[in-house]
Protein backbone atom coordinates (compact mmCIF):
# COMPACT_ATOMS: atom_id res chain seq x y z
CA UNK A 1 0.00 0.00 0.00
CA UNK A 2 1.15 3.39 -1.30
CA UNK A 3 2.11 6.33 1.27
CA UNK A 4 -0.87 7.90 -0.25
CA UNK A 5 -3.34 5.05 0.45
CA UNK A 6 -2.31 4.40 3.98
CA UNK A 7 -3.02 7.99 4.78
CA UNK A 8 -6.46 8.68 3.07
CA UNK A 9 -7.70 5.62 4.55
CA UNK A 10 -6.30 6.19 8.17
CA UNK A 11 -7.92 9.94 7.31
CA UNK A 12 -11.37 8.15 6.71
CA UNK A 13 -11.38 5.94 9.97
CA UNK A 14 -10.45 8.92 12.01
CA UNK A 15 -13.38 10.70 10.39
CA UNK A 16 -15.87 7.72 10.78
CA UNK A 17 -14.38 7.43 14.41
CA UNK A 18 -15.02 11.35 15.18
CA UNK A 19 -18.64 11.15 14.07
CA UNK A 20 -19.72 8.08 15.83
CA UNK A 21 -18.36 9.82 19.37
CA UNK A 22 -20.24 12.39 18.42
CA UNK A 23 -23.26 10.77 17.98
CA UNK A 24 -22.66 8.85 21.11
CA UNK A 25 -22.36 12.03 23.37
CA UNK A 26 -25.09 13.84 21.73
CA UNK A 27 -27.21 10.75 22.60
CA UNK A 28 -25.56 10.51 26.14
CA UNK A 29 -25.98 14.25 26.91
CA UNK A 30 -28.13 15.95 29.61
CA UNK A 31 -31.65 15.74 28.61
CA UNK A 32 -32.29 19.82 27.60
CA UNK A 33 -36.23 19.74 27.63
CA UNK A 34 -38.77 17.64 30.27
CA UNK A 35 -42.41 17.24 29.21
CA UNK A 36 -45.10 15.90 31.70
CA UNK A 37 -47.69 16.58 34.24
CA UNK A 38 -46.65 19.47 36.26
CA UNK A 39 -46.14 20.48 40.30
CA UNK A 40 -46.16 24.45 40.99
CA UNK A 41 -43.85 24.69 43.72
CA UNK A 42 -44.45 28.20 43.94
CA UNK A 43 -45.26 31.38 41.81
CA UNK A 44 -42.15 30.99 39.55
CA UNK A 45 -41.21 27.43 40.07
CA UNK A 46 -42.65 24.44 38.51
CA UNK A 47 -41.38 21.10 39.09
CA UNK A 48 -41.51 17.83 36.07
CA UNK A 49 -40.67 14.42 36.69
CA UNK A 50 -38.13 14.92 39.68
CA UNK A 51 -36.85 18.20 38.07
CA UNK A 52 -37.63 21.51 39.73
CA UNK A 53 -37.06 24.58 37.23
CA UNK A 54 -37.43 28.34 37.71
CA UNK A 55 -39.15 30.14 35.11
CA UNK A 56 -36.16 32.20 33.16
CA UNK A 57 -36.48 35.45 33.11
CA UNK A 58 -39.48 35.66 36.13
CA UNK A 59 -39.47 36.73 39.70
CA UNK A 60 -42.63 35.79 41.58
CA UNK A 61 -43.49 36.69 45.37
CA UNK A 62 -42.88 33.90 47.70
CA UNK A 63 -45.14 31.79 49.38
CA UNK A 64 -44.57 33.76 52.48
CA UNK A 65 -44.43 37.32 51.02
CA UNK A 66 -47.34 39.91 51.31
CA UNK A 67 -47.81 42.74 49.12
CA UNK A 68 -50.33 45.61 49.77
CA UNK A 69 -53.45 46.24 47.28
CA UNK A 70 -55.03 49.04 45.82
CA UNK A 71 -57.00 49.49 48.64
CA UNK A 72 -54.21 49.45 51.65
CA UNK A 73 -55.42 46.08 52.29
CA UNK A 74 -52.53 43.76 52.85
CA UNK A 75 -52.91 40.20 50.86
CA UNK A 76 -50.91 37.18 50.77
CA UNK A 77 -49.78 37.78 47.33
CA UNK A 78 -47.22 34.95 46.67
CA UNK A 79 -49.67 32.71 47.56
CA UNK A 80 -52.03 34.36 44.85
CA UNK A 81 -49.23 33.91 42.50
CA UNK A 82 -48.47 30.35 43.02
CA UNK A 83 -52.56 29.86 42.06
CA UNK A 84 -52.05 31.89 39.03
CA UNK A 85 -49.27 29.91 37.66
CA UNK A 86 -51.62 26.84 38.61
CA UNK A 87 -54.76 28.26 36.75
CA UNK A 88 -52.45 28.28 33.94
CA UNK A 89 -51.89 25.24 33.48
CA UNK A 90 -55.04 23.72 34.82
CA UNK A 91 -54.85 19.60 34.11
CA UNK A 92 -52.45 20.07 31.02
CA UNK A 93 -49.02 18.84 30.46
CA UNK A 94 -46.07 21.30 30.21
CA UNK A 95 -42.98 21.57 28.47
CA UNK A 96 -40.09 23.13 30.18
CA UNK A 97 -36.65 23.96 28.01
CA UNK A 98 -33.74 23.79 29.92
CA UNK A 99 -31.76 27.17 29.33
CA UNK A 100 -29.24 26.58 32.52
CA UNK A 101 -28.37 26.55 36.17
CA UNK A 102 -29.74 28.81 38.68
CA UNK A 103 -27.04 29.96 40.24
CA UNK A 104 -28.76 31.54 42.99
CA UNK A 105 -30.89 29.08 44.13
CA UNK A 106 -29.05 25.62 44.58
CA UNK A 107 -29.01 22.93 41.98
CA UNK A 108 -32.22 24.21 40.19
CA UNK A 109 -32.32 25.04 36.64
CA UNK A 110 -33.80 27.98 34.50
CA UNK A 111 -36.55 27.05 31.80
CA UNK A 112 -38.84 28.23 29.57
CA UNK A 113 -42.13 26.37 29.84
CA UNK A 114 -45.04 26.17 28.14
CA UNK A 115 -48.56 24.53 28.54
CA UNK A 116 -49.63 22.10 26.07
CA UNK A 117 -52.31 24.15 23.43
CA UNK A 118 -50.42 27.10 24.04
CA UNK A 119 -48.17 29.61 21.91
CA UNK A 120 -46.83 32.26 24.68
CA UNK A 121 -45.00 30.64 27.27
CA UNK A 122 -45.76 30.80 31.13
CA UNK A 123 -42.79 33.06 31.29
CA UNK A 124 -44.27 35.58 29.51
CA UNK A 125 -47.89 35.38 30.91
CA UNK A 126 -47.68 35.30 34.83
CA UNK A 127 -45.51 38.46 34.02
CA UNK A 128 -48.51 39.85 31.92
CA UNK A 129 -50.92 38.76 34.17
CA UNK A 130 -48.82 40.97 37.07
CA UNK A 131 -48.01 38.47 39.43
CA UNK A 132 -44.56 38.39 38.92
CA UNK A 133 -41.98 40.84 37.40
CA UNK A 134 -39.18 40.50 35.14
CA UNK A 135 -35.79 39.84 36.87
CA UNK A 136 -32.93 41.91 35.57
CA UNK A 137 -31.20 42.07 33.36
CA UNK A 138 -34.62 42.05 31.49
CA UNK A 139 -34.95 38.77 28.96
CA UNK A 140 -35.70 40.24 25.84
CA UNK A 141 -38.90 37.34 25.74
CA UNK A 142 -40.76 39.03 28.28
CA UNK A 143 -39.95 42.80 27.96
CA UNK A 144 -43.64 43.63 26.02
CA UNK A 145 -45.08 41.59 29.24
CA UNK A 146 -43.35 43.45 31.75
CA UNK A 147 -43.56 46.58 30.29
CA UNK A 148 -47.61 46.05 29.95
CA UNK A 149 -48.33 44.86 33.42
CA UNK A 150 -46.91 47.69 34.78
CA UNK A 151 -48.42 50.43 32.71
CA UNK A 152 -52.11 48.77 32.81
CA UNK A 153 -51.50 48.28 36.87
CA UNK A 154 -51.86 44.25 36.47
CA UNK A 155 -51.81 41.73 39.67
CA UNK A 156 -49.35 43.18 42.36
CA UNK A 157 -48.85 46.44 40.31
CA UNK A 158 -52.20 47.92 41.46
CA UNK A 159 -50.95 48.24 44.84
CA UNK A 160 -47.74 47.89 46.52
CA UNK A 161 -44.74 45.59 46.94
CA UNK A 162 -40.93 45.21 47.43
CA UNK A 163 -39.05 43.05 45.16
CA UNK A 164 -38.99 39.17 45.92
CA UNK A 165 -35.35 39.80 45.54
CA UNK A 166 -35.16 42.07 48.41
CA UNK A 167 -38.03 40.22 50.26
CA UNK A 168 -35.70 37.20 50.33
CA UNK A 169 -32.64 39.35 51.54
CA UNK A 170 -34.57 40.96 54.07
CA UNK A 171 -33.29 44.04 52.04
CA UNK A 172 -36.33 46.43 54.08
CA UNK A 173 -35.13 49.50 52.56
CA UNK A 174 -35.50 48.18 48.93
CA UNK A 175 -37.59 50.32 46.14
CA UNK A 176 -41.10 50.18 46.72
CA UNK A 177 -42.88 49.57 43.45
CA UNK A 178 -46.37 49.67 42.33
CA UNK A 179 -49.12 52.16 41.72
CA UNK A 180 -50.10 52.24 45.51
CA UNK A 181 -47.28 53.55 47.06
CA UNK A 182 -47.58 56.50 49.09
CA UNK A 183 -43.73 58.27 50.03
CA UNK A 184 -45.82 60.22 53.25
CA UNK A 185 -46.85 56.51 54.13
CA UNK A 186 -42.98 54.86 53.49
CA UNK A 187 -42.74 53.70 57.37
CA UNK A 188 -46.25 52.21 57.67
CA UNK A 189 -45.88 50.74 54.13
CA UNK A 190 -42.82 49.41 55.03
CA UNK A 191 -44.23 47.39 58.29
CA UNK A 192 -46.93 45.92 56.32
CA UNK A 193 -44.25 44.64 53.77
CA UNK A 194 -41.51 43.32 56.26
CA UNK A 195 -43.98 42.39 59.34
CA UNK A 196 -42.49 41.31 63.25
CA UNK A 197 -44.71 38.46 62.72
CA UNK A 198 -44.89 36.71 59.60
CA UNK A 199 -47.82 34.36 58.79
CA UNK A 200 -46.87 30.57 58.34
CA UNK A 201 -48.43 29.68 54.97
CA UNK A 202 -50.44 26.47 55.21
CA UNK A 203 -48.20 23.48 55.32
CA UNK A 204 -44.96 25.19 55.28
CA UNK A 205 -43.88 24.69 58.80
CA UNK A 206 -40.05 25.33 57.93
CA UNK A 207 -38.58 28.26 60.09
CA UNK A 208 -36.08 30.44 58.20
CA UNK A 209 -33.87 33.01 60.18
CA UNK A 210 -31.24 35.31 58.26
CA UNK A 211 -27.95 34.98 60.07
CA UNK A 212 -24.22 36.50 59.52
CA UNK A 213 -22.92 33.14 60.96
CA UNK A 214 -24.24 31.23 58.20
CA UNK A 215 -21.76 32.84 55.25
CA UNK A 216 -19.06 31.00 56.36
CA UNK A 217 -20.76 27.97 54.72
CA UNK A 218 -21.94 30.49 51.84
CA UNK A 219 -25.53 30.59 53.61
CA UNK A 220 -27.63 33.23 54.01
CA UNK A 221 -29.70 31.88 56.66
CA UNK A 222 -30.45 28.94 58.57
CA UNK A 223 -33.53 26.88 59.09
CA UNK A 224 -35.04 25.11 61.67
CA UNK A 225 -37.65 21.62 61.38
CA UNK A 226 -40.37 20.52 63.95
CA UNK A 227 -38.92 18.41 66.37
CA UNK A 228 -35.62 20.49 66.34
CA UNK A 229 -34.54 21.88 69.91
CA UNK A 230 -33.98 25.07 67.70
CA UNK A 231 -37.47 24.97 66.76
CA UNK A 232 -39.35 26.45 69.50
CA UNK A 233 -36.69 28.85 70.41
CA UNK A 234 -36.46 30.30 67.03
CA UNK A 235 -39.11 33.16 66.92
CA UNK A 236 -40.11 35.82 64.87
CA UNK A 237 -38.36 34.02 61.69
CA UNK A 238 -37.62 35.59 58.45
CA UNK A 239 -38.89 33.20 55.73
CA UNK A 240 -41.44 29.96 56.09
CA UNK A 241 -40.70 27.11 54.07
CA UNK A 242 -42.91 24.40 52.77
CA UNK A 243 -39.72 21.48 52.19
CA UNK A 244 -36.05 21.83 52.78
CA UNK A 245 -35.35 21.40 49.58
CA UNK A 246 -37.24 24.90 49.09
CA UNK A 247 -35.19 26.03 52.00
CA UNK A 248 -31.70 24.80 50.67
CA UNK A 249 -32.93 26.39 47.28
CA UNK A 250 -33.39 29.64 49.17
CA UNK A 251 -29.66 29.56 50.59
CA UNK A 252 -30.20 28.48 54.34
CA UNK A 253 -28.75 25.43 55.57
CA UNK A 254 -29.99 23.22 58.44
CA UNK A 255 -29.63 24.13 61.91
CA UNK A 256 -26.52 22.17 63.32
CA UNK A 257 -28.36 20.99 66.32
CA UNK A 258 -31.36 19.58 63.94
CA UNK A 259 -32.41 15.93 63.50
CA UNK A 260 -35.23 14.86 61.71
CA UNK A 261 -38.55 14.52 63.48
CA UNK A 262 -39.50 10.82 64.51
């Protein structure tokens, strides 16, 4: 066999070779897109299979977070959000792409989803529909939304409301956004938004207390489960959680001194 010949056919085999790892790793990849019945974990968070994803692009109240209406009523307004995203849906299966981690909250991942029938995703619409806002940088996908909720006064926009963002942090001297806010009322409105005593949601018995000591294990908090010694003692706490994976999502780690209830 000529010089030539050995080379063009040692050429080919590394080709052939190339393409059939290829196809091999493309087949053995991460799966980029989950369709199936779907949980709502929350008003941005909807959970396939055994995957949880947050909605790219979307920033819902939490379950625990309370927002002020249009007529200086407070409301449990994440709560109202979570049964938006539900209504949504309703009994139909949902799509959800994959679009990449979540840095800030655990080993979640973004997505865009969308209900089966439907053309705009659930991104786009809880955002329309006001009970959520668009996290920043703005996604180009649900800039229109965003931008329409807010000048029509949709959902949370007719009253009053901090950021989740800040809501999370404990961040109580965060922008106040909505049509409802009053500047002469800043103090009260601020009271009403960051209460001494916030309301347990039903069936999310989780205490969640912001803490200093729990950076060192790149924490923000730490939470605290029925049965715990901590438990009791820990009043007045910052967040309520309804599983500790929602808790661990949320950047608290378990109290040291905390065993599982029997």
């Amino acid at each position: 066999m000529s010089f030539q010949k050995f080379f063009a056919t040692a050429r080919a085999f590394a080709l052939v070779s190339l393409f059939a790892v290829s196809g091999f790793l493309a087949c053995s990849g991460p799966v980029s897109a989950l369709t199936g019945a779907a949980t709502v974990r929350d008003g941005n968070s909807i959970q396939v299979g055994d995957v949880t994803y947050r909605l790219d692009g979307v920033d819902a109240p939490e379950l625990d977070q309370v927002c002020i209406d249009d007529h200086a009523d407070s409301w449990t307004c994440g709560i109202e959000a979570r049964d938006q995203l539900a209504k949504l849906i309703g009994k139909r299966t949902v799509r959800c792409d994959d679009v990449g981690p979540e840095k800030s909250f655990g080993k979640r991942h973004r997505a865009i989803c969308t209900a089966d029938g439907d053309k705009t995703s659930l991104n786009e619409q809880l955002i329309k529909l006001g009970f959520a806002i668009a996290r920043e940088p703005i996604k180009a996908n649900v800039k229109p939304a965003a931008t329409e909720a807010k000048t029509a006064a949709a959902g949370i926009w007719k009253g009053c409301f901090v950021a989740p963002q800040d809501f999370r942090t404990g961040k109580k001297d965060g922008a106040l956004l909505g049509n409802a806010c009053r500047p002469d009322r800043d103090k009260e409105i601020r009271a009403v938004l960051f209460p001494e005593e916030l309301t347990m949601p039903p069936s999310c018995s989780i205490k969640g207390k912001l803490a200093v000591r729990a950076r060192v294990t790149g924490n923000i908090g730490i939470y605290h489960l029925r049965g715990c010694p901590s438990y009791p003692a820990t009043t007045k706490p910052d967040r309520w959680f309804c599983s500790e994976d929602d808790a661990q999502a949320a950047g608290f780690r378990k109290a040291y001194n905390c065993r599982r209830p029997k």
